[in-house]
Protein backbone atom coordinates (compact mmCIF):
# COMPACT_ATOMS: atom_id res chain seq x y z
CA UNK A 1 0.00 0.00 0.00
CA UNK A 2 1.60 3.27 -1.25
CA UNK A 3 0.34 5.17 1.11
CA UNK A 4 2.22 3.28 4.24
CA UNK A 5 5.45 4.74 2.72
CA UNK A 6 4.67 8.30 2.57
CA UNK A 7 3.01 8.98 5.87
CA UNK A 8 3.98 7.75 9.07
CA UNK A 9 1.89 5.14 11.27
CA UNK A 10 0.95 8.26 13.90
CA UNK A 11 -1.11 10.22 11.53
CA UNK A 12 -3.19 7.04 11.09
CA UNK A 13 -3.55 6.74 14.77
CA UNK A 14 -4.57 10.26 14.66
CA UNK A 15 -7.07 9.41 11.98
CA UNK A 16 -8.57 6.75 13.73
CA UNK A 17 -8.80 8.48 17.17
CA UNK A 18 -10.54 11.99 15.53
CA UNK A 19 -13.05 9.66 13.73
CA UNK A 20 -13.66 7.79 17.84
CA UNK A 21 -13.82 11.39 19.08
CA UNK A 22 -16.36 12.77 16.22
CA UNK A 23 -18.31 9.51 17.49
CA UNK A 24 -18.19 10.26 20.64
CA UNK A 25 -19.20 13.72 20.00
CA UNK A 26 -22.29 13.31 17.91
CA UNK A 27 -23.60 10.40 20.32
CA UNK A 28 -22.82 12.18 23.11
CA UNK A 29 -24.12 15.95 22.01
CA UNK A 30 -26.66 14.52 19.77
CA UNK A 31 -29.37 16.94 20.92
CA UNK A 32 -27.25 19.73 21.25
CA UNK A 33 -25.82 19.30 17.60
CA UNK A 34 -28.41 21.22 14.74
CA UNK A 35 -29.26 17.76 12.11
CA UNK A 36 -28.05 19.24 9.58
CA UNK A 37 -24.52 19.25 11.02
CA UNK A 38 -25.62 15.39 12.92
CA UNK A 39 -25.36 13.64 9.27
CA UNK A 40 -22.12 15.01 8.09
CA UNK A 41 -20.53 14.56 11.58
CA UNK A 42 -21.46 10.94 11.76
CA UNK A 43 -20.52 10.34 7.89
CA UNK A 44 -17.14 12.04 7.96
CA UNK A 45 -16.45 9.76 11.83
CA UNK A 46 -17.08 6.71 10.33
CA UNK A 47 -14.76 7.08 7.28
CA UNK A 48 -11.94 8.25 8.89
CA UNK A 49 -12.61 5.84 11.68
CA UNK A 50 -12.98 3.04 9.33
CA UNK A 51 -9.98 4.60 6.79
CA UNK A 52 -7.35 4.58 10.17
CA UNK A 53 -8.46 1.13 11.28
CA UNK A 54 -7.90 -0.43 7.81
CA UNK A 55 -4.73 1.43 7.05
CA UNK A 56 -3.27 0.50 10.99
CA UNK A 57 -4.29 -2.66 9.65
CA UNK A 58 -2.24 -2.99 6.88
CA UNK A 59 0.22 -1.52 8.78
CA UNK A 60 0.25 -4.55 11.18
CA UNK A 61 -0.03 -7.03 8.53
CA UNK A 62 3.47 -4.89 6.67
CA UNK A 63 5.05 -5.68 9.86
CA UNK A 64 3.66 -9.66 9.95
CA UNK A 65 5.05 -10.37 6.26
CA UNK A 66 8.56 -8.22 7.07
CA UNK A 67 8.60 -11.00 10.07
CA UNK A 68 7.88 -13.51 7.90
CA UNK A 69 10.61 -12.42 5.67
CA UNK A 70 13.24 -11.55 7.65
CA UNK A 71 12.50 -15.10 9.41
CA UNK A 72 12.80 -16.27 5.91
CA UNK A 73 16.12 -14.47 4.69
CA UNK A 74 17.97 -16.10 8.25
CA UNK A 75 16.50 -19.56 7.34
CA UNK A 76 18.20 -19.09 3.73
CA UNK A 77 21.41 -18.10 5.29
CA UNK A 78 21.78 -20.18 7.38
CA UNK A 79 20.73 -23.48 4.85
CA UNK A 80 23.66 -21.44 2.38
CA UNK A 81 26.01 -21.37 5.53
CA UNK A 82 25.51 -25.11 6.29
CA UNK A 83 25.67 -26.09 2.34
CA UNK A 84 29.24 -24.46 2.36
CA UNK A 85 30.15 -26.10 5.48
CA UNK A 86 29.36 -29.27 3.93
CA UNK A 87 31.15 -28.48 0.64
CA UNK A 88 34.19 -27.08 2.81
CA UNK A 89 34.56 -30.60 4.32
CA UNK A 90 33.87 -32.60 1.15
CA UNK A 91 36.27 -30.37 -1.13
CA UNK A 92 38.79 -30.96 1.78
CA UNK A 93 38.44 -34.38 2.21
CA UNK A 94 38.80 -34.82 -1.79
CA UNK A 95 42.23 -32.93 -1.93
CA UNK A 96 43.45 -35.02 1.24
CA UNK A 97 41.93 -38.37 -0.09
CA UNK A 98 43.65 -37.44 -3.75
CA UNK A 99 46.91 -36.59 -2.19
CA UNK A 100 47.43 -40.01 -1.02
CA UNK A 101 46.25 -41.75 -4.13
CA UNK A 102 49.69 -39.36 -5.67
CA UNK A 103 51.92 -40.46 -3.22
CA UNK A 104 50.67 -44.22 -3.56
CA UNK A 105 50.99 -44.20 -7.30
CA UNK A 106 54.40 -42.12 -7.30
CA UNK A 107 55.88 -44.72 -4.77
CA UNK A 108 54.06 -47.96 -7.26
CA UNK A 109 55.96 -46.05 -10.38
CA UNK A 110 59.50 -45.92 -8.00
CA UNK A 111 59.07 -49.70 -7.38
CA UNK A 112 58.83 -50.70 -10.74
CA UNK A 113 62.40 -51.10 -11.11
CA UNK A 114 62.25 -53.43 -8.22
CA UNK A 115 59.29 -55.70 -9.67
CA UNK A 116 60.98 -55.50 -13.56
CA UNK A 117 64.57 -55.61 -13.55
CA UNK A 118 66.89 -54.47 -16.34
CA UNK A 119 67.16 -58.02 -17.27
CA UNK A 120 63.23 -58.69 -17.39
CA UNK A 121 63.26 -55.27 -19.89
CA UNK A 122 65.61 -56.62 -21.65
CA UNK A 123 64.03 -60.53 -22.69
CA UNK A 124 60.65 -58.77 -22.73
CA UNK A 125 59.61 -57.49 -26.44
CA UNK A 126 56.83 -55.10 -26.78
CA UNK A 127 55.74 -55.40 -30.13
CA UNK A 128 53.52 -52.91 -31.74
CA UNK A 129 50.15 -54.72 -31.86
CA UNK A 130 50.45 -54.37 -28.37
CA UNK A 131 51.27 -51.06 -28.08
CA UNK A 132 48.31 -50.54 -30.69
CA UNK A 133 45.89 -52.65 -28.73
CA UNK A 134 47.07 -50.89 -25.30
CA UNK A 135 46.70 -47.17 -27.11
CA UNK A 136 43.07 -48.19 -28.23
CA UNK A 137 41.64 -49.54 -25.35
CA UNK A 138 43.11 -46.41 -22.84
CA UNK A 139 40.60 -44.22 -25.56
CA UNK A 140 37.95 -46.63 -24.83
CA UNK A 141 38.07 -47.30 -28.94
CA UNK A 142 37.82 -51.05 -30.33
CA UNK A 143 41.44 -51.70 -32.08
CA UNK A 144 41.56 -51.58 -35.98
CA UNK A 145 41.70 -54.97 -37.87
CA UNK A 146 44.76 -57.02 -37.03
CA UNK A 147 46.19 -56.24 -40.29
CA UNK A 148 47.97 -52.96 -38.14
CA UNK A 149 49.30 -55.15 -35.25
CA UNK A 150 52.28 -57.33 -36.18
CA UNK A 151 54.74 -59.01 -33.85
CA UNK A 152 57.50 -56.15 -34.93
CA UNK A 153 59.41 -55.11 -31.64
CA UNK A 154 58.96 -51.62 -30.29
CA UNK A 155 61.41 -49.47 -28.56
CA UNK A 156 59.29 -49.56 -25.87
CA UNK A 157 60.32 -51.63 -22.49
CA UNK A 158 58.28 -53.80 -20.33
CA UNK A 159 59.13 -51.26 -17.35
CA UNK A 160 57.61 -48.46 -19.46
CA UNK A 161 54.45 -50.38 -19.55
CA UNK A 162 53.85 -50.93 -16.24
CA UNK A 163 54.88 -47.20 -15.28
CA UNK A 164 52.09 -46.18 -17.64
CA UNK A 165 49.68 -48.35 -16.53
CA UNK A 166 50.32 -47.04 -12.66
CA UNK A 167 50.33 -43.90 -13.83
CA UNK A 168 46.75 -44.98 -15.46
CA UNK A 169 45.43 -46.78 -12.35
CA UNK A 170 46.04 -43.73 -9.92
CA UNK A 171 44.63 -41.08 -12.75
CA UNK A 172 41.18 -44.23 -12.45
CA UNK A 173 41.28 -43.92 -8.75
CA UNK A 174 41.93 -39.44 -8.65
CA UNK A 175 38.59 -40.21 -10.90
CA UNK A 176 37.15 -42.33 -8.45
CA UNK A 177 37.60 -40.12 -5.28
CA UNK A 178 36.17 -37.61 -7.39
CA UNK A 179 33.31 -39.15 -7.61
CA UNK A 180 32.68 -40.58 -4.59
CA UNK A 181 33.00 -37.06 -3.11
CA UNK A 182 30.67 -35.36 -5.79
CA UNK A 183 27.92 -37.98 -4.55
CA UNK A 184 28.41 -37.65 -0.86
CA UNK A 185 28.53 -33.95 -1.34
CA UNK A 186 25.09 -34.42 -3.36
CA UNK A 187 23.83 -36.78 -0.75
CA UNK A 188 24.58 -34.04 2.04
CA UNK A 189 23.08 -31.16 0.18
CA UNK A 190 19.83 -33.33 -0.20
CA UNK A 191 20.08 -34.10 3.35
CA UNK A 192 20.15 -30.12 4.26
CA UNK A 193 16.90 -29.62 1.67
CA UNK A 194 15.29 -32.31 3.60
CA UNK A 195 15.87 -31.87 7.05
CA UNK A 196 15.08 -27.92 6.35
């Protein structure tokens, strides 16, 4: 209501109270108070009685919904305020959880040398089919026809191999703490909505 912002709640309490005292008045003084002034009297009491009680009105129900809304905006913050709590602790348990999936595959790659000696490199032959069938299946594609892959040797040693394939596994399991953090993080933000 427009005119709640322009006037301030006294002059509506004024309002109401000269439209009780005209009231008063022309009950009171009826017979001393000429009709033709009775009519007018009552008339202009009751609408500015009625007009103050119905703006003081809306004035109380202004202050109900600002409640209401103010109650609303701390609910809101404080939902946003747990929700980055929750992400807080998820994001930090990801970076702690993928920080030892690093260290365990850097220390796998360092023992390689220990599980595949120089003499295991060296009577192992990589030929290119597999180094064909390896490169297809780590892009998830099904390997030409055979006619690619022959038995010709490779450059490549058996040590390599299983440093790549480490290095594979602990990229697979970065992927999987990823994930299982995105769906306890979803899980907890659906458990905020919920519990509201």
């Amino acid at each position: 209501m427009f005119i709640l912002e322009f006037l301030p709640q006294w002059v509506f309490y004024a309002i109401t109270l000269a439209g009780v005292v005209g009231l008063c008045i022309s009950v009171t003084f009826s017979t001393l108070i000429p009709s033709n002034f009775q009519i007018p009297l009552d008339i202009i009491s009751i609408l500015l009685f009625t007009f103050g009680v119905f703006v003081l009105g809306a004035y109380s129900n202004e202050a109900a919904w600002q409640i209401k809304v103010a109650q609303m905006e701390t609910d809101i913050a404080n939902r946003e305020l747990a929700a980055e709590e929750v992400t807080n602790k998820v994001i930090t348990k990801y970076v702690d959880n993928v920080k030892i999936v690093k260290g365990k595959t850097r220390v796998i790659i360092k023992k390689v040398p220990e599980y595949i000696t120089k003499y295991a490199d060296s009577k192992c032959i990589i030929n290119t089919g597999f180094v064909e069938l390896l490169n297809a299946s780590s892009k998830n594609e099904v390997p030409k026809s055979t006619g690619i892959a022959n038995e010709t040797p490779t450059n490549i040693k058996l040590s390599g191999v299983a440093e790549s394939v480490s290095r594979n596994y602990g990229t697979y399991y970065e992927v999987v703490e990823q994930l299982t953090s995105l769906q306890y993080w979803i899980r907890q933000q659906k458990d905020l909505d919920n519990g509201q």
